[in-house]
PDB file of N, CA and C in Angstrom:
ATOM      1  N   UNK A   1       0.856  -1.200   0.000  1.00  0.00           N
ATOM      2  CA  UNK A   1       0.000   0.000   0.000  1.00  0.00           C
ATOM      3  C   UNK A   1       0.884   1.239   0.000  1.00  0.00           C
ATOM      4  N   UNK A   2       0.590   2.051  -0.702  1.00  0.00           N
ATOM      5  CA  UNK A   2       1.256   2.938  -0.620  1.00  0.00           C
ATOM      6  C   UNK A   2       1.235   4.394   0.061  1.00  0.00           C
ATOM      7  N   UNK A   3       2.195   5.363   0.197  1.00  0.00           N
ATOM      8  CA  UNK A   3       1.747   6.552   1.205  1.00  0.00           C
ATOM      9  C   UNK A   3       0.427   6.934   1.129  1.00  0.00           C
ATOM     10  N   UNK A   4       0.486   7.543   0.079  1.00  0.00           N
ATOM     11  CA  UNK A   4      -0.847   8.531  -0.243  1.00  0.00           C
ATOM     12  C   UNK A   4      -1.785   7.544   0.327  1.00  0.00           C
ATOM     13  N   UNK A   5      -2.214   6.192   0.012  1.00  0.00           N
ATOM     14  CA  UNK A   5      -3.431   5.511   0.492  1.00  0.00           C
ATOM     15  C   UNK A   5      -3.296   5.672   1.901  1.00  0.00           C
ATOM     16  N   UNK A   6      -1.910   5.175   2.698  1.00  0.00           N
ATOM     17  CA  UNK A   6      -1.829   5.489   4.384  1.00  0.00           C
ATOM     18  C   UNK A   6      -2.329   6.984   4.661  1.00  0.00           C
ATOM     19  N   UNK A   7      -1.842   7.896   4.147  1.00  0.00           N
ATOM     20  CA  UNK A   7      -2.338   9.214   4.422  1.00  0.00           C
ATOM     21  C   UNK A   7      -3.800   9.556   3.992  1.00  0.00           C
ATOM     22  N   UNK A   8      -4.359   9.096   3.120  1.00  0.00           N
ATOM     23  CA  UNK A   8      -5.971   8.945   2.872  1.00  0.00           C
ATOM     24  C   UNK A   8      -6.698   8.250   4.415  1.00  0.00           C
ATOM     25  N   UNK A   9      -5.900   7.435   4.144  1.00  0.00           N
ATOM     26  CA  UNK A   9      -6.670   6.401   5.144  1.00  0.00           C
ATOM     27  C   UNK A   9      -6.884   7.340   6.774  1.00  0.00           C
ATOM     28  N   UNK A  10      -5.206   7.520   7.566  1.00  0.00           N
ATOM     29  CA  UNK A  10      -5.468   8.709   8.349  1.00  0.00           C
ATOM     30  C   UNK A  10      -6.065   9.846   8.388  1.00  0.00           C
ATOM     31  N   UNK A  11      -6.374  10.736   7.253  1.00  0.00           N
ATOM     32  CA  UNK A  11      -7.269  11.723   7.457  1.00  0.00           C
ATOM     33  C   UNK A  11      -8.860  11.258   7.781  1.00  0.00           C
ATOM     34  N   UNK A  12      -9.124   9.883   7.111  1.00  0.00           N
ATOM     35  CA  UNK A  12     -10.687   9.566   7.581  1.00  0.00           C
ATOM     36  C   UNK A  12     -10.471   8.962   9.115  1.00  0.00           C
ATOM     37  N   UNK A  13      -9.438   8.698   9.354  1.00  0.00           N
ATOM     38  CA  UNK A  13      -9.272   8.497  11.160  1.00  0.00           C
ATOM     39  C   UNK A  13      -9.706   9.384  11.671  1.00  0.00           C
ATOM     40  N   UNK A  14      -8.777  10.546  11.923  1.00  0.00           N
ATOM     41  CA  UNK A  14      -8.892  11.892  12.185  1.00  0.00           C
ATOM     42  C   UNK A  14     -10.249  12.283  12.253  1.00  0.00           C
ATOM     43  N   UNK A  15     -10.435  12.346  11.190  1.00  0.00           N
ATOM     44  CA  UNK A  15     -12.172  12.851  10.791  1.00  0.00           C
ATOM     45  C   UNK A  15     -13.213  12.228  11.723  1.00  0.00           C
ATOM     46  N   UNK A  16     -12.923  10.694  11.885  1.00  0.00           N
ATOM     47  CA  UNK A  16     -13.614   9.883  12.679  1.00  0.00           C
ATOM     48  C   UNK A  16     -13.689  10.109  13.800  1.00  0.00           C
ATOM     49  N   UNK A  17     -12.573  10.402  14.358  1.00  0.00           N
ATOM     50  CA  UNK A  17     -12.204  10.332  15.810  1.00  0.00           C
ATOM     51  C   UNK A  17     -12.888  11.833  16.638  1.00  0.00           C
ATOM     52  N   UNK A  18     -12.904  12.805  15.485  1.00  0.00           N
ATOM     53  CA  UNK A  18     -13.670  14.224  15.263  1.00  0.00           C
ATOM     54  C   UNK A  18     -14.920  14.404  15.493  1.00  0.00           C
ATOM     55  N   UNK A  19     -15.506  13.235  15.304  1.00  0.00           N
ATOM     56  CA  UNK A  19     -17.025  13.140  14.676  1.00  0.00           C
ATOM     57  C   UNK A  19     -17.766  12.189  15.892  1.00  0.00           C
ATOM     58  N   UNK A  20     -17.017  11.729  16.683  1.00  0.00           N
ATOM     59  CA  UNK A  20     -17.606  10.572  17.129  1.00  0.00           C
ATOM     60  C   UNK A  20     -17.797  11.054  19.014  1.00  0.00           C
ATOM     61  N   UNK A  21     -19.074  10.945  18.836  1.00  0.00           N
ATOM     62  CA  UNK A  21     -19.670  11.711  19.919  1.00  0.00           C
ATOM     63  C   UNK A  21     -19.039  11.282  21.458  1.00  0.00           C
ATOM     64  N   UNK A  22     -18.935   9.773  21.817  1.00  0.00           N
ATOM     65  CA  UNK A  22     -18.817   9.052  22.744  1.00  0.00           C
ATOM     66  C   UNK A  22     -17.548   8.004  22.541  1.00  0.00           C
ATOM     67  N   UNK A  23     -16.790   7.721  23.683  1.00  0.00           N
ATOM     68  CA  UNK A  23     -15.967   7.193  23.328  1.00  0.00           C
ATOM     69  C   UNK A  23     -15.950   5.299  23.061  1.00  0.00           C
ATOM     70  N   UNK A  24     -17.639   5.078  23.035  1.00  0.00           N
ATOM     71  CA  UNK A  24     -18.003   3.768  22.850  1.00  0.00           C
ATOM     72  C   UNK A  24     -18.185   4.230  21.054  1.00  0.00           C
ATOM     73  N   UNK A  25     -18.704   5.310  20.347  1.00  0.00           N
ATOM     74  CA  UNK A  25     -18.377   5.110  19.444  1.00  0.00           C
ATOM     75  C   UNK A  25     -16.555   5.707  18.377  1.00  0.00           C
ATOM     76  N   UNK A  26     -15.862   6.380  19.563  1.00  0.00           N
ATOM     77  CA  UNK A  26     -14.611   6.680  19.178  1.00  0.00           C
ATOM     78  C   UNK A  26     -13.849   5.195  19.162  1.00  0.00           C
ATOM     79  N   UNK A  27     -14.336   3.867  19.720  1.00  0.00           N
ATOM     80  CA  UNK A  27     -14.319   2.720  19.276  1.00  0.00           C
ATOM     81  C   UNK A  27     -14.031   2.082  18.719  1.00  0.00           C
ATOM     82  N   UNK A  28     -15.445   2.252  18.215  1.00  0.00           N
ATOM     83  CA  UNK A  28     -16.117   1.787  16.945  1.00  0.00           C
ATOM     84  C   UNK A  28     -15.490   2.390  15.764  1.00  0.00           C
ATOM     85  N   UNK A  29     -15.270   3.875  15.863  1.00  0.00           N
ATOM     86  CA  UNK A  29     -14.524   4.125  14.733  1.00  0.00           C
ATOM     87  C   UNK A  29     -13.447   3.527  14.460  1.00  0.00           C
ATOM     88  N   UNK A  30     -12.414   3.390  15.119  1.00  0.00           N
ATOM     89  CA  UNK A  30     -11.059   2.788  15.267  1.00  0.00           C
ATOM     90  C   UNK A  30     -11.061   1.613  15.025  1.00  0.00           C
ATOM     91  N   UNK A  31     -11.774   0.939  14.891  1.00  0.00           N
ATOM     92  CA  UNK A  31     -11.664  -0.946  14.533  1.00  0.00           C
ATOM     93  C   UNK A  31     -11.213  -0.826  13.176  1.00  0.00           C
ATOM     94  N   UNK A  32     -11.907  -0.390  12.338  1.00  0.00           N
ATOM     95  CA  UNK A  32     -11.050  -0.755  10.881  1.00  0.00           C
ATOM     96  C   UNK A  32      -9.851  -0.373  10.574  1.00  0.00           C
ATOM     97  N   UNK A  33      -9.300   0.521  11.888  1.00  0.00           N
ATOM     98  CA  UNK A  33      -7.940   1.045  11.568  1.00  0.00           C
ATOM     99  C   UNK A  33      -6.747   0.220  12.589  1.00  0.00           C
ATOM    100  N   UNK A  34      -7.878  -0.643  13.043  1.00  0.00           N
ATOM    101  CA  UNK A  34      -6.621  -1.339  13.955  1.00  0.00           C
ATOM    102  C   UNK A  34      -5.623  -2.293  13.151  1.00  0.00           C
ATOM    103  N   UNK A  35      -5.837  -2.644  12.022  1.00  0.00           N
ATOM    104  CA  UNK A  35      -4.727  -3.162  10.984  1.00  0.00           C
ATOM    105  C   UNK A  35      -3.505  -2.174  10.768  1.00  0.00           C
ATOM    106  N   UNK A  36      -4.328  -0.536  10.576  1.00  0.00           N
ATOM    107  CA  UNK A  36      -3.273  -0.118  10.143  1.00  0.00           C
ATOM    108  C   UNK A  36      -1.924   0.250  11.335  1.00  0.00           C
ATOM    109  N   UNK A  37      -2.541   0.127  12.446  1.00  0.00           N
ATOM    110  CA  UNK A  37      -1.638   0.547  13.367  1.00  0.00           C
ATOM    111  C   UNK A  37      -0.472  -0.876  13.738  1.00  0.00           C
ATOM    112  N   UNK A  38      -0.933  -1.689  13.278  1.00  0.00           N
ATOM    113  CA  UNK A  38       0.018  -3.084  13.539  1.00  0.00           C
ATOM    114  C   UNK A  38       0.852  -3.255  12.427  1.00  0.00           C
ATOM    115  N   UNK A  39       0.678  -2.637  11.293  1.00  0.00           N
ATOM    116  CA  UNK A  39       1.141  -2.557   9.945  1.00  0.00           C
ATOM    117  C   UNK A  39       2.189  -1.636   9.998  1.00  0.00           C
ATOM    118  N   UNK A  40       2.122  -0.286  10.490  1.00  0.00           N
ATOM    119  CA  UNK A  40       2.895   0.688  11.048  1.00  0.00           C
ATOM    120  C   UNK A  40       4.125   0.236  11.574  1.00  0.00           C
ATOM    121  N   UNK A  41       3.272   0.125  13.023  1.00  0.00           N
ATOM    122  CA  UNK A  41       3.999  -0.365  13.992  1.00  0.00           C
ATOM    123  C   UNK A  41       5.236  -1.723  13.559  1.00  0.00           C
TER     124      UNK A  41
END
């Protein structure tokens, strides 16, 4: 995968994490990104 897709991908984190009222759904947002943080990492 390449940058630009990692950096796509983080700005809809961001955005998510922005947007998300409660931290049961700041969550929820974060599950589809928990790949990318092990991928990172």
């Amino acid at each position: 995968m390449g940058p630009a897709v990692l950096e796509r991908y983080t700005r809809i984190q961001q955005h998510a994490l922005q947007i998300a009222k409660s931290d049961e759904e700041r969550t929820e947002a974060l599950k589809p990104f928990e790949w990318q943080a092990l991928t990172v990492e």
